[in-house]
N, C-alpha and C. Protein backbone atom coordinates (compact mmCIF):
# COMPACT_ATOMS: atom_id res chain seq x y z
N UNK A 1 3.18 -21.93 -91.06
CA UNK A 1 2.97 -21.24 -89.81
C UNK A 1 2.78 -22.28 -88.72
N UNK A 2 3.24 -21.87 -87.40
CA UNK A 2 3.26 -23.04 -86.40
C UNK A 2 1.78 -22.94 -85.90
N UNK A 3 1.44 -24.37 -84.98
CA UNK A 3 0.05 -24.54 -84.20
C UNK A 3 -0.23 -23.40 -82.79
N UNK A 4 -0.49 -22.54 -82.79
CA UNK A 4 -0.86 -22.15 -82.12
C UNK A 4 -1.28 -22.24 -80.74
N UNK A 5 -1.76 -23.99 -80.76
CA UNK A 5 -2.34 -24.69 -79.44
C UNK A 5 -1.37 -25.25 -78.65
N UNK A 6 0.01 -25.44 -79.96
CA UNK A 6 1.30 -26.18 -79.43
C UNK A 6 2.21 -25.22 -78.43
N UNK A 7 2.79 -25.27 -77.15
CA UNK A 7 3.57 -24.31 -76.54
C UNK A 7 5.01 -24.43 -77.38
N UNK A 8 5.82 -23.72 -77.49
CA UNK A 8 7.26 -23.63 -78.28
C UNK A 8 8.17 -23.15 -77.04
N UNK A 9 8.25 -23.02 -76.18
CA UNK A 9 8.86 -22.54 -75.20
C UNK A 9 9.60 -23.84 -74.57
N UNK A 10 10.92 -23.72 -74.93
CA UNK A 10 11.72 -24.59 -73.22
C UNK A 10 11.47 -24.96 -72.09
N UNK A 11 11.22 -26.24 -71.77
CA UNK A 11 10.42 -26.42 -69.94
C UNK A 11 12.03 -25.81 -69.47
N UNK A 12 11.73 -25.51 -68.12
CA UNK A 12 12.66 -24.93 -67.43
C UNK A 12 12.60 -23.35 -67.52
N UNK A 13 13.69 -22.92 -66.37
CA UNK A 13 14.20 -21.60 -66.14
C UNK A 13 15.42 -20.91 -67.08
N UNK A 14 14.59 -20.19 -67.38
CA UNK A 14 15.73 -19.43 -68.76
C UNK A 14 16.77 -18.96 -68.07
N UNK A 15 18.47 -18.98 -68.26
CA UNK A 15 19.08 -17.90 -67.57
C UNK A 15 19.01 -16.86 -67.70
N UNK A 16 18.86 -16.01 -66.51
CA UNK A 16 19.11 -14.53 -66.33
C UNK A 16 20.58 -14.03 -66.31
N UNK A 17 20.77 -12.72 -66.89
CA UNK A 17 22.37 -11.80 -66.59
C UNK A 17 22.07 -11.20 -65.87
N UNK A 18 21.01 -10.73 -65.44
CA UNK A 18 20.52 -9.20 -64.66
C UNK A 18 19.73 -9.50 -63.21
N UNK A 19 19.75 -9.06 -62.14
CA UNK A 19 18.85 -8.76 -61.12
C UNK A 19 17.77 -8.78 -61.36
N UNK A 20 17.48 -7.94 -62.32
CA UNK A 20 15.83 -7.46 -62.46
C UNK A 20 15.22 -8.32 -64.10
N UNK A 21 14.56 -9.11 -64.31
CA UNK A 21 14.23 -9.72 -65.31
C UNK A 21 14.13 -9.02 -66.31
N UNK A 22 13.26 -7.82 -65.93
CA UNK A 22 13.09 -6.64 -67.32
C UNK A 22 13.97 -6.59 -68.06
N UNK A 23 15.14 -6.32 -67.71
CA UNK A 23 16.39 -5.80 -68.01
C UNK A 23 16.73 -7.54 -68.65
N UNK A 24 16.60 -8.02 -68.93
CA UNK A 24 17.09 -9.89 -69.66
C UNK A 24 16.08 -9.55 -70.65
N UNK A 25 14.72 -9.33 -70.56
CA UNK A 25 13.62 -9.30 -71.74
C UNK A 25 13.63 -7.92 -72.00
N UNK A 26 13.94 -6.93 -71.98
CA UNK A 26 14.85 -5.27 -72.52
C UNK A 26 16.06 -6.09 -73.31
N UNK A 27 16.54 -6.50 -73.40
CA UNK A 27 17.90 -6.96 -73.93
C UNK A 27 18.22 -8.10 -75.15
N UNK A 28 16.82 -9.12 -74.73
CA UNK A 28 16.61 -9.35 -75.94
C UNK A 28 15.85 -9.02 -76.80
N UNK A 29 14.78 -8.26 -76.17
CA UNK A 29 14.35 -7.18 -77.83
C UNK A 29 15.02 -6.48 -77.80
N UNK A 30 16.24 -6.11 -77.39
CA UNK A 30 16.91 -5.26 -78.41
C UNK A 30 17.70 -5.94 -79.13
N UNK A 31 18.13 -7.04 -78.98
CA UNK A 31 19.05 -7.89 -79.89
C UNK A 31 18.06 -8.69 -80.54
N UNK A 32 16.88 -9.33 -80.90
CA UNK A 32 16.34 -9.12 -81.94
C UNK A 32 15.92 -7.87 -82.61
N UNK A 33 15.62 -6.51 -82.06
CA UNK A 33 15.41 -5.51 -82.87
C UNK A 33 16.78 -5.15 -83.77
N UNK A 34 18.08 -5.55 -83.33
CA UNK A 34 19.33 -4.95 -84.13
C UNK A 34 19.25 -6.07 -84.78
N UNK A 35 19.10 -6.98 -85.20
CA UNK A 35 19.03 -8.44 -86.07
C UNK A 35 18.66 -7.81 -87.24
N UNK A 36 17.53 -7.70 -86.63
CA UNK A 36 16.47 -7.38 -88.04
C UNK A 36 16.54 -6.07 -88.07
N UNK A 37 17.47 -5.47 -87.79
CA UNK A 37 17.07 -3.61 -88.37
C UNK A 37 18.83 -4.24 -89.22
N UNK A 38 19.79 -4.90 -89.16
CA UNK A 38 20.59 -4.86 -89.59
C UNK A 38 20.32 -5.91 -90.96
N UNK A 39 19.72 -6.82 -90.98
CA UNK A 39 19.03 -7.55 -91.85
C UNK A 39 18.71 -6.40 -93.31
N UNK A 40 17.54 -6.25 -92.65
CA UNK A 40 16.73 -5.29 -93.46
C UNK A 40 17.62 -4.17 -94.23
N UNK A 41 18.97 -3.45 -93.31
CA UNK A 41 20.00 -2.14 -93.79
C UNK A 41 20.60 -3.41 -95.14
N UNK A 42 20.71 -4.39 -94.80
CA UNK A 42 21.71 -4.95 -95.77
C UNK A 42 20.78 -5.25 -97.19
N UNK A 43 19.87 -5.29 -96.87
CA UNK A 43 18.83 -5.67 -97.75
C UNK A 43 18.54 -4.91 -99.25
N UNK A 44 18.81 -3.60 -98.17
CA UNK A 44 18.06 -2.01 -98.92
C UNK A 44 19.54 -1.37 -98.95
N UNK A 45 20.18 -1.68 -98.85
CA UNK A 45 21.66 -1.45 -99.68
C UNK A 45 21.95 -2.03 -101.04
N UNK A 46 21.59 -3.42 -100.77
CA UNK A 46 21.59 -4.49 -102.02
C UNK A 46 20.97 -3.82 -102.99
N UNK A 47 19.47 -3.47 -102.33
CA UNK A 47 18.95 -2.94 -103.19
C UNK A 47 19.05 -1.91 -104.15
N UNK A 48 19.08 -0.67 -103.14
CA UNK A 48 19.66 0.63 -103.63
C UNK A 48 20.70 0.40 -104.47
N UNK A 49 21.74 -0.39 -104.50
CA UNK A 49 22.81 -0.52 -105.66
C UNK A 49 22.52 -1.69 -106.74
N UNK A 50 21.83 -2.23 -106.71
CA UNK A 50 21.12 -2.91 -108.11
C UNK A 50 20.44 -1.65 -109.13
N UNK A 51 19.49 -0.81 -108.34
CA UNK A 51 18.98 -0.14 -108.95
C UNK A 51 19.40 0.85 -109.35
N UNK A 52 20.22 1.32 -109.22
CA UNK A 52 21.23 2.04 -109.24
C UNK A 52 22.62 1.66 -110.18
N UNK A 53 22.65 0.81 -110.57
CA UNK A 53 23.49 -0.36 -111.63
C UNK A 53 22.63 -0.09 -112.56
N UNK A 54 21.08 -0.06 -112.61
CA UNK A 54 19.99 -0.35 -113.83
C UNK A 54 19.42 1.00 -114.09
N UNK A 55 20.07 1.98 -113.26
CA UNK A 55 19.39 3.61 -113.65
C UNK A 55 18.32 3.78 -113.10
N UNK A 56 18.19 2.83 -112.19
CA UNK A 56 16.58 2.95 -111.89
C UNK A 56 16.58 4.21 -110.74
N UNK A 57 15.19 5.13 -110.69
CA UNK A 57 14.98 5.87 -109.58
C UNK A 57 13.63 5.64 -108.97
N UNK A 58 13.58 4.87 -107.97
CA UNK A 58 12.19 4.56 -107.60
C UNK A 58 11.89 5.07 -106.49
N UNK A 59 12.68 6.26 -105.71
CA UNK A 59 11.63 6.31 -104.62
C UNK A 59 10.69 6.99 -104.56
N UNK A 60 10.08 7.63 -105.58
CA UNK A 60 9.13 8.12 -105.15
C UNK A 60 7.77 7.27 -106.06
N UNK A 61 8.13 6.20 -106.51
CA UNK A 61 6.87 5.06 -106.79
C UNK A 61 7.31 4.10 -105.58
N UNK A 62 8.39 3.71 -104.64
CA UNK A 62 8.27 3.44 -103.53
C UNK A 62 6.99 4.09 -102.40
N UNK A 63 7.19 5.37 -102.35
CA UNK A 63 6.56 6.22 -101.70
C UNK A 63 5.41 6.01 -101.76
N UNK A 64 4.72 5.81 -103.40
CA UNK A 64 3.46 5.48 -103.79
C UNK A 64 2.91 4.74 -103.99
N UNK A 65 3.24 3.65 -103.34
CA UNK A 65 2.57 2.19 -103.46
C UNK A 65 2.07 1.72 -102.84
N UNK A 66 0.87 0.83 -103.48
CA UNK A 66 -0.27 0.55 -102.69
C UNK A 66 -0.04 -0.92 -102.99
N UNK A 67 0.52 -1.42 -101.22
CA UNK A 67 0.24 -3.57 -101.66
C UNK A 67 -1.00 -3.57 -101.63
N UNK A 68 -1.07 -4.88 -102.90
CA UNK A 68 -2.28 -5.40 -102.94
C UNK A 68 -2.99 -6.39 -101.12
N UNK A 69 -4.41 -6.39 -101.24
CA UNK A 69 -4.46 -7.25 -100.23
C UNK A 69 -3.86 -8.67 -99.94
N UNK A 70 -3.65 -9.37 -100.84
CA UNK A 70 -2.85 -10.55 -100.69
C UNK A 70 -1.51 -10.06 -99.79
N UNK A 71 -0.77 -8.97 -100.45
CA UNK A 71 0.74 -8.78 -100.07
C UNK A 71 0.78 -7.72 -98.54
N UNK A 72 -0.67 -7.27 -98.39
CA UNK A 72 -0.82 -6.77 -97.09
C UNK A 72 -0.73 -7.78 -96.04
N UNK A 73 -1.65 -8.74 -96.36
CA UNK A 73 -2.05 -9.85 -95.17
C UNK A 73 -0.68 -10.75 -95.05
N UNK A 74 0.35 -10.82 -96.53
CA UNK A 74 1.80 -11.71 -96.05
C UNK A 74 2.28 -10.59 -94.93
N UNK A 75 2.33 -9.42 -95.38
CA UNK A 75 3.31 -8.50 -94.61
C UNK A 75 2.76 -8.63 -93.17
N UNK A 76 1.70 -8.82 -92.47
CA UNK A 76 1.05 -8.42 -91.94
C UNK A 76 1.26 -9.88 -90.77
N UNK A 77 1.31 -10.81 -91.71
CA UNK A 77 1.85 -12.12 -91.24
C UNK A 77 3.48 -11.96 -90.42
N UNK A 78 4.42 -11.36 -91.42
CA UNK A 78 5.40 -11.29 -91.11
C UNK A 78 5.55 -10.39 -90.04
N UNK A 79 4.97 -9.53 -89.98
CA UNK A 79 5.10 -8.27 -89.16
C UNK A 79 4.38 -9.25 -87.47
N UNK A 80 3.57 -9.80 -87.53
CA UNK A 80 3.07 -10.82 -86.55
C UNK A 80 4.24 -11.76 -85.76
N UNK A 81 5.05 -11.87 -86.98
CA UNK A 81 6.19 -13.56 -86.35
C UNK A 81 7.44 -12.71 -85.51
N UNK A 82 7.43 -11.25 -86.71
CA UNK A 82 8.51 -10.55 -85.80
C UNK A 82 8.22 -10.18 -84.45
N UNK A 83 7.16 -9.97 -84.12
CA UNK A 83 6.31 -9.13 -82.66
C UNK A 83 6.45 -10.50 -81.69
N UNK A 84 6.38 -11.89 -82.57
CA UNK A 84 6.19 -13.13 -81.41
C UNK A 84 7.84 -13.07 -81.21
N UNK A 85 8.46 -13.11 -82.38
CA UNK A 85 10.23 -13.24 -81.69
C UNK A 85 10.83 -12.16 -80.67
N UNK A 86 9.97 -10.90 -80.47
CA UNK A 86 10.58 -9.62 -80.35
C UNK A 86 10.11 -9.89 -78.55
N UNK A 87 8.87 -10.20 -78.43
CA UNK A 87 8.44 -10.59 -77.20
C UNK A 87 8.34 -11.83 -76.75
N UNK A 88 9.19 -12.81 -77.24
CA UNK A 88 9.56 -13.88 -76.64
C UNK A 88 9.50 -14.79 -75.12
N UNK A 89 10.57 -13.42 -74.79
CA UNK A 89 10.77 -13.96 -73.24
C UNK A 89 9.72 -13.39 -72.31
N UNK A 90 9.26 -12.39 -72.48
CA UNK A 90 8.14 -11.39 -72.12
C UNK A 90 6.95 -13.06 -71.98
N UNK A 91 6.82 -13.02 -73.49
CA UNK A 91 5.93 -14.03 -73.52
C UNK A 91 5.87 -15.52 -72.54
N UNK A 92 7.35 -15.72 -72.73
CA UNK A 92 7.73 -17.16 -72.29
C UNK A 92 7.47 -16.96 -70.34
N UNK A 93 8.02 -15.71 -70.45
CA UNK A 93 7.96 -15.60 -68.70
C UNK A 93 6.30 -15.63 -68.46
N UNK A 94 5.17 -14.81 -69.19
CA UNK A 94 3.67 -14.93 -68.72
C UNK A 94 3.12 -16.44 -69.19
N UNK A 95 3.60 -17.35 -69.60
CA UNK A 95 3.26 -18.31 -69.91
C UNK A 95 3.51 -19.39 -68.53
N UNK A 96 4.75 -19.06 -67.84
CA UNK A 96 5.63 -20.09 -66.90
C UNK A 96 4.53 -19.63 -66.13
N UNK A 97 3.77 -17.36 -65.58
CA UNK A 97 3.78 -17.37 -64.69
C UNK A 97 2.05 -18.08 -64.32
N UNK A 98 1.62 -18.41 -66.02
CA UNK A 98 0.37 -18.62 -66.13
C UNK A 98 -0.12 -20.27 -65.71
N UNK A 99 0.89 -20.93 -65.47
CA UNK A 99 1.32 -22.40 -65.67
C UNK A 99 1.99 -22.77 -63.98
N UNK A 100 2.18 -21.76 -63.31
CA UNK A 100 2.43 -21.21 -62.30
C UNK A 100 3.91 -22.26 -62.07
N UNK A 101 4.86 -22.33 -63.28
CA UNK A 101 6.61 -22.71 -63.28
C UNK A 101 7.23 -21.86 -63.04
N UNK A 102 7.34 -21.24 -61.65
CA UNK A 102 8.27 -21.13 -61.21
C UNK A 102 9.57 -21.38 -60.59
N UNK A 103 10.57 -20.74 -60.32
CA UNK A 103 11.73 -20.78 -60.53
C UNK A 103 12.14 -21.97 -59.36
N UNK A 104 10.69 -22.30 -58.20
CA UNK A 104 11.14 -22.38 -56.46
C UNK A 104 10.59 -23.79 -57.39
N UNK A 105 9.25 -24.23 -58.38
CA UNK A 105 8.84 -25.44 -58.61
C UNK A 105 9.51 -26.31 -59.10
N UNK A 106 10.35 -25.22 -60.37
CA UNK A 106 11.83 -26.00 -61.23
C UNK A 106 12.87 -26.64 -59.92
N UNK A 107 13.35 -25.92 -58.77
CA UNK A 107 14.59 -26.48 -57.88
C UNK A 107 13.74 -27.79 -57.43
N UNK A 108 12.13 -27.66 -57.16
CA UNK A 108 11.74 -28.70 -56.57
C UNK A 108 11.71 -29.87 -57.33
N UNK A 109 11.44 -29.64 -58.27
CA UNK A 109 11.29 -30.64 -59.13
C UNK A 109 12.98 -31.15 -59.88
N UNK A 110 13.91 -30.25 -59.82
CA UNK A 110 15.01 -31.16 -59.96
C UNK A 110 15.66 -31.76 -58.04
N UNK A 111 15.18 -31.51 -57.18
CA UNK A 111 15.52 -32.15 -56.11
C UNK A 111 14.89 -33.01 -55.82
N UNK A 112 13.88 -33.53 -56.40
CA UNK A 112 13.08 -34.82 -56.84
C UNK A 112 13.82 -35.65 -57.33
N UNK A 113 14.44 -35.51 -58.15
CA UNK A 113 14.96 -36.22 -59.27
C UNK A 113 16.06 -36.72 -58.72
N UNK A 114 17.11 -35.78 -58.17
CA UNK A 114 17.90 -35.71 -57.40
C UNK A 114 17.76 -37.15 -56.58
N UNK A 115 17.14 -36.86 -55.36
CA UNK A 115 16.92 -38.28 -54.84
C UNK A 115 16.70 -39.42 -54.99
N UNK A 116 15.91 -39.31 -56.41
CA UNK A 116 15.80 -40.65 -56.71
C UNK A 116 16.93 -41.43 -57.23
């Protein structure tokens, strides 16, 4: 698992497609949400036809299962990393606006550079 204290975010201005930012961070959670909802379909296809090769009928001990706490707190982990990828830019944008990198500090700071 990564440091927490460490930022992971790109210095600089992310490109935008859209006018309105929402609509750039709307767009990529939805293209990580179809990632991983298509991930997961391929997964539980695999599955369903293994078990199904072996006679097996499990959904309704699917239905009834209780993870242990160990396999709660992985899931629980995972379910965590997906929510940080899913809100990313969301994230990355309250981080710039917390750090106060904005878009007018980035031009300034490459017209700095610029001159020199």
């Amino acid at each position: 698992m990564s440091d927490p204290t460490v930022a992971r975010y790109a210095k600089g201005k992310r490109p935008g497609f859209y006018e309105d930012p929402s609509m750039d961070e709307a767009m990529s959670m939805i293209m990580v949400l179809s990632s991983e909802f298509f991930v997961m379909r391929e997964r539980l296809d695999t599955f369903e036809a293994i078990a199904a090769e072996k006679g097996l009928m499990l959904s309704e001990e699917i239905d009834a299962y209780e993870p242990s706490q160990e396999l709660a707190e992985e899931r629980e982990a995972r379910k965590q990393e997906f929510f940080d990828r899913l809100f990313f830019v969301a994230n990355k944008r309250a981080a710039e606006l917390a750090s106060r990198d904005t878009s007018g500090r980035y031009e300034s700071v490459l017209k700095t550079i610029a001159e020199e």
